[in-house]
Protein backbone atom coordinates (compact mmCIF):
# COMPACT_ATOMS: atom_id res chain seq x y z
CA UNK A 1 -157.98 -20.78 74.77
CA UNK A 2 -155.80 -21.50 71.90
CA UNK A 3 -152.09 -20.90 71.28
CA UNK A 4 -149.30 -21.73 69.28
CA UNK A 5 -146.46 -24.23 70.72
CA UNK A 6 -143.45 -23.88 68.58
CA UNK A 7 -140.13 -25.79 68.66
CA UNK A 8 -137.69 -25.49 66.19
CA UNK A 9 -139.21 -25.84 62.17
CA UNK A 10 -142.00 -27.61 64.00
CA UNK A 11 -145.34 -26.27 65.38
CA UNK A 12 -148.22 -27.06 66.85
CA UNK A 13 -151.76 -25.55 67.26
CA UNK A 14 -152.91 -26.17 71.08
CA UNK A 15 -156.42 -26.16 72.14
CA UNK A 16 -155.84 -25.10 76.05
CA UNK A 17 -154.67 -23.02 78.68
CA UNK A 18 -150.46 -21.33 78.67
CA UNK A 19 -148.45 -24.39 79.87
CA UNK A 20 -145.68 -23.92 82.13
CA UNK A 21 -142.20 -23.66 81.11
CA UNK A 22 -141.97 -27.65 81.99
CA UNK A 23 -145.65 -28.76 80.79
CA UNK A 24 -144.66 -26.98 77.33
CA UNK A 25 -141.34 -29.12 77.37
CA UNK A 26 -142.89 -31.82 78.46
CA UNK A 27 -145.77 -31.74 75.38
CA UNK A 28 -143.20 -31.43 72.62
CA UNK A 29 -141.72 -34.59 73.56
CA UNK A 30 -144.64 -36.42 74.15
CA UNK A 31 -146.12 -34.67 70.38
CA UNK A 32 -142.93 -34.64 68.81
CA UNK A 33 -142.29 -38.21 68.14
CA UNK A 34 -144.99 -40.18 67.79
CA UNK A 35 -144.42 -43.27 66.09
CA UNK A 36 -147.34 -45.53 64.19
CA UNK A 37 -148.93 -48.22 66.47
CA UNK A 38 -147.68 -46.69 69.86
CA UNK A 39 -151.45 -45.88 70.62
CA UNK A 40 -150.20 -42.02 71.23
CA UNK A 41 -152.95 -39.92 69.48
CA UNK A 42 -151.65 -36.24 69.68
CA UNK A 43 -155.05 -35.28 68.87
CA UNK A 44 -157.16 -36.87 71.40
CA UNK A 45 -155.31 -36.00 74.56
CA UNK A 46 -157.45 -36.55 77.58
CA UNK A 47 -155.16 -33.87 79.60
CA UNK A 48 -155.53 -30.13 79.93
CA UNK A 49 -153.72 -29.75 75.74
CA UNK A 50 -154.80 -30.97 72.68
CA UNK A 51 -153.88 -30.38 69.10
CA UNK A 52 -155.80 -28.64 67.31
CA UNK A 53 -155.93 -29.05 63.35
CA UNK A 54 -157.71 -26.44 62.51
CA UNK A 55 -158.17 -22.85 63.76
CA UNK A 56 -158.09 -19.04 63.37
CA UNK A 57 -154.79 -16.72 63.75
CA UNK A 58 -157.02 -14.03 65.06
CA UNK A 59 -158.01 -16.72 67.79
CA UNK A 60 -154.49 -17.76 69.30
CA UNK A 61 -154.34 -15.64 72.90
CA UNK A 62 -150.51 -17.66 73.31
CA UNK A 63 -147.15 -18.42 71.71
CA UNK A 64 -144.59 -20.36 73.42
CA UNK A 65 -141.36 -21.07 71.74
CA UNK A 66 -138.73 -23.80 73.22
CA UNK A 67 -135.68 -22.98 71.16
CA UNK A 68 -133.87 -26.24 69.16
CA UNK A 69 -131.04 -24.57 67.32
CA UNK A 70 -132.86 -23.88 65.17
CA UNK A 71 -134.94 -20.78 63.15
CA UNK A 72 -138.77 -21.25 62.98
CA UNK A 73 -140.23 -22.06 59.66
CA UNK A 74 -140.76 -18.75 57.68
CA UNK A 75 -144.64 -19.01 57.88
CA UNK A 76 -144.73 -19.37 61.50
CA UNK A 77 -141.84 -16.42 62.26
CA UNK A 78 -144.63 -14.44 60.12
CA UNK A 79 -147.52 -15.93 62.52
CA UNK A 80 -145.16 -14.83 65.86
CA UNK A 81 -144.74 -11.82 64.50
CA UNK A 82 -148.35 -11.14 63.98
CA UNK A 83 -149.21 -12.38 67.57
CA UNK A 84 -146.75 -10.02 68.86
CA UNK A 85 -147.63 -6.84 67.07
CA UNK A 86 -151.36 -7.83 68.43
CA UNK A 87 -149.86 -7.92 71.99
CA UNK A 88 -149.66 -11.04 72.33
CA UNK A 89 -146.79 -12.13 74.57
CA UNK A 90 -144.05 -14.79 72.79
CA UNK A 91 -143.16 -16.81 75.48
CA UNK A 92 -139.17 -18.08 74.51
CA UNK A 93 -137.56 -21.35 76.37
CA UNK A 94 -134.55 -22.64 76.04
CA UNK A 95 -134.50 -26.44 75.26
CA UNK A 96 -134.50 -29.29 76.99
CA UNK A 97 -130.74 -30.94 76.24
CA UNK A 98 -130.62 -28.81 72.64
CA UNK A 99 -128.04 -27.02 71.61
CA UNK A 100 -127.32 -23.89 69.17
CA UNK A 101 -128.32 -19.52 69.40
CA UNK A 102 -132.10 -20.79 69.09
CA UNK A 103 -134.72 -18.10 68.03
CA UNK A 104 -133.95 -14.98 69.12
């Protein structure tokens, strides 16, 4: 499976089954800030996610957003609506500690 995880103006492509409410929290903040030399490699997790850099819109079966305050980039509102007019379901958090109206 393949979905879309999206928080805030930033996204990622994930290579796995729908995570939970607190798994999806809990991979944007491991994803989210990854700093050079801290040996995290988003792309080579050895869990049940991994990012993907490379796949198909007609492909992603998932969409989770976890709301920052913040509107989704335009490209990616345009990819969620997509996914929902193919019935996908758009799965909307709130955030963890963020504040502000979040994506509606």
């Amino acid at each position: 499976m393949v979905g879309v995880l999206v928080h805030g103006n930033n996204h990622f492509m994930v290579r796995g089954p729908l995570p939970s409410p607190d798994a999806a929290r809990a991979l944007l903040r491991r994803w989210s800030v990854i700093e050079i030399g801290s040996g995290i490699d988003a792309t080579r997790e050895s869990g049940k996610w991994r990012v993907s850099t490379r796949e198909f819109r007609e492909d992603l079966t998932w969409a989770v957003v976890v709301s920052d305050g913040a509107a989704p980039q335009p490209a990616i509102a345009k990819l969620l609506e997509e996914l929902s007019s193919r019935g996908v379901k758009i799965h909307r958090l709130p955030g963890e500690g963020w504040t502000g109206a979040g994506f509606p």
